[in-house]
Protein backbone atom coordinates (compact mmCIF):
# COMPACT_ATOMS: atom_id res chain seq x y z
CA UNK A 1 -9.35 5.44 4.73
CA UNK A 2 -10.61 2.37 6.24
CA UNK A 3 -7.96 0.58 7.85
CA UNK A 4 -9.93 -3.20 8.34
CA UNK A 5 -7.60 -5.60 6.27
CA UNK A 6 -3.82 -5.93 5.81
CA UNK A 7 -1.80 -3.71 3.82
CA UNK A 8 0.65 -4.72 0.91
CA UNK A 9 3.44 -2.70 -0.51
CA UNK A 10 5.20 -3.62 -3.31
CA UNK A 11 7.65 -2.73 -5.83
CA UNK A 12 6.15 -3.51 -8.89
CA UNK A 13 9.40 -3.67 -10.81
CA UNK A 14 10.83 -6.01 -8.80
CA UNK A 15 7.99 -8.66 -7.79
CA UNK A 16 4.92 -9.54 -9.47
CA UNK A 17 1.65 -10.19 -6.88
CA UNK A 18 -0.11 -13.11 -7.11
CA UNK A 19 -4.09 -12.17 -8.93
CA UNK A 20 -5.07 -14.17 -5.43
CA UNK A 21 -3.61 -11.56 -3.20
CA UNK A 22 -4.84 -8.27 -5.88
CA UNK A 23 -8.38 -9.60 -5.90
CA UNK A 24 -9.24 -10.41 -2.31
CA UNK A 25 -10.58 -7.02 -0.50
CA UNK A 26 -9.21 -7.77 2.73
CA UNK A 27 -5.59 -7.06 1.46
CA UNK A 28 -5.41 -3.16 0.36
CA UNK A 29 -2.70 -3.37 -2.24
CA UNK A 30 -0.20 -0.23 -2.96
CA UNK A 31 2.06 -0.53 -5.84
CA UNK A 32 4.76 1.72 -5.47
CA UNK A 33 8.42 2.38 -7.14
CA UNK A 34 10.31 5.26 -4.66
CA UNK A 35 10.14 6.61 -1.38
CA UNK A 36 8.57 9.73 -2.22
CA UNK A 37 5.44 7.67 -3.70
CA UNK A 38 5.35 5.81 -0.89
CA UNK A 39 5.63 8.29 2.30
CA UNK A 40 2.58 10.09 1.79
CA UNK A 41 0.07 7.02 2.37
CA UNK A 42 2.01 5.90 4.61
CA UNK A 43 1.46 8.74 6.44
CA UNK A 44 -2.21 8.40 5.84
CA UNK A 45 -2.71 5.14 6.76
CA UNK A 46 -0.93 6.02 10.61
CA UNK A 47 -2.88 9.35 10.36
CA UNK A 48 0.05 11.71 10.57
CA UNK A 49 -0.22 15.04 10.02
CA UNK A 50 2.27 17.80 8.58
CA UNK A 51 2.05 21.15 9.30
């Protein structure tokens, strides 16, 4: 994953993101709605690893 940018998380049932910030490549925009969806590229993006 290339990590150049800024990351955005958001809950998309309870905010709406601005077209601005979902079009511009620089921001890497994750929608997300529980933890569980959420852990995983989190993980990625810090490049932890599970055994």
């Amino acid at each position: 994953m290339n990590l150049c940018g800024r990351f955005i998380f958001y809950r998309h049932s309870q905010a709406d993101l601005s077209a601005m910030l979902k079009g511009d490549p620089y921001f890497h925009v994750h929608p997300y709605e529980t933890l569980e969806e959420i852990l995983p590229l989190l993980d990625e993006i810090l490049g932890n690893r599970h055994a």
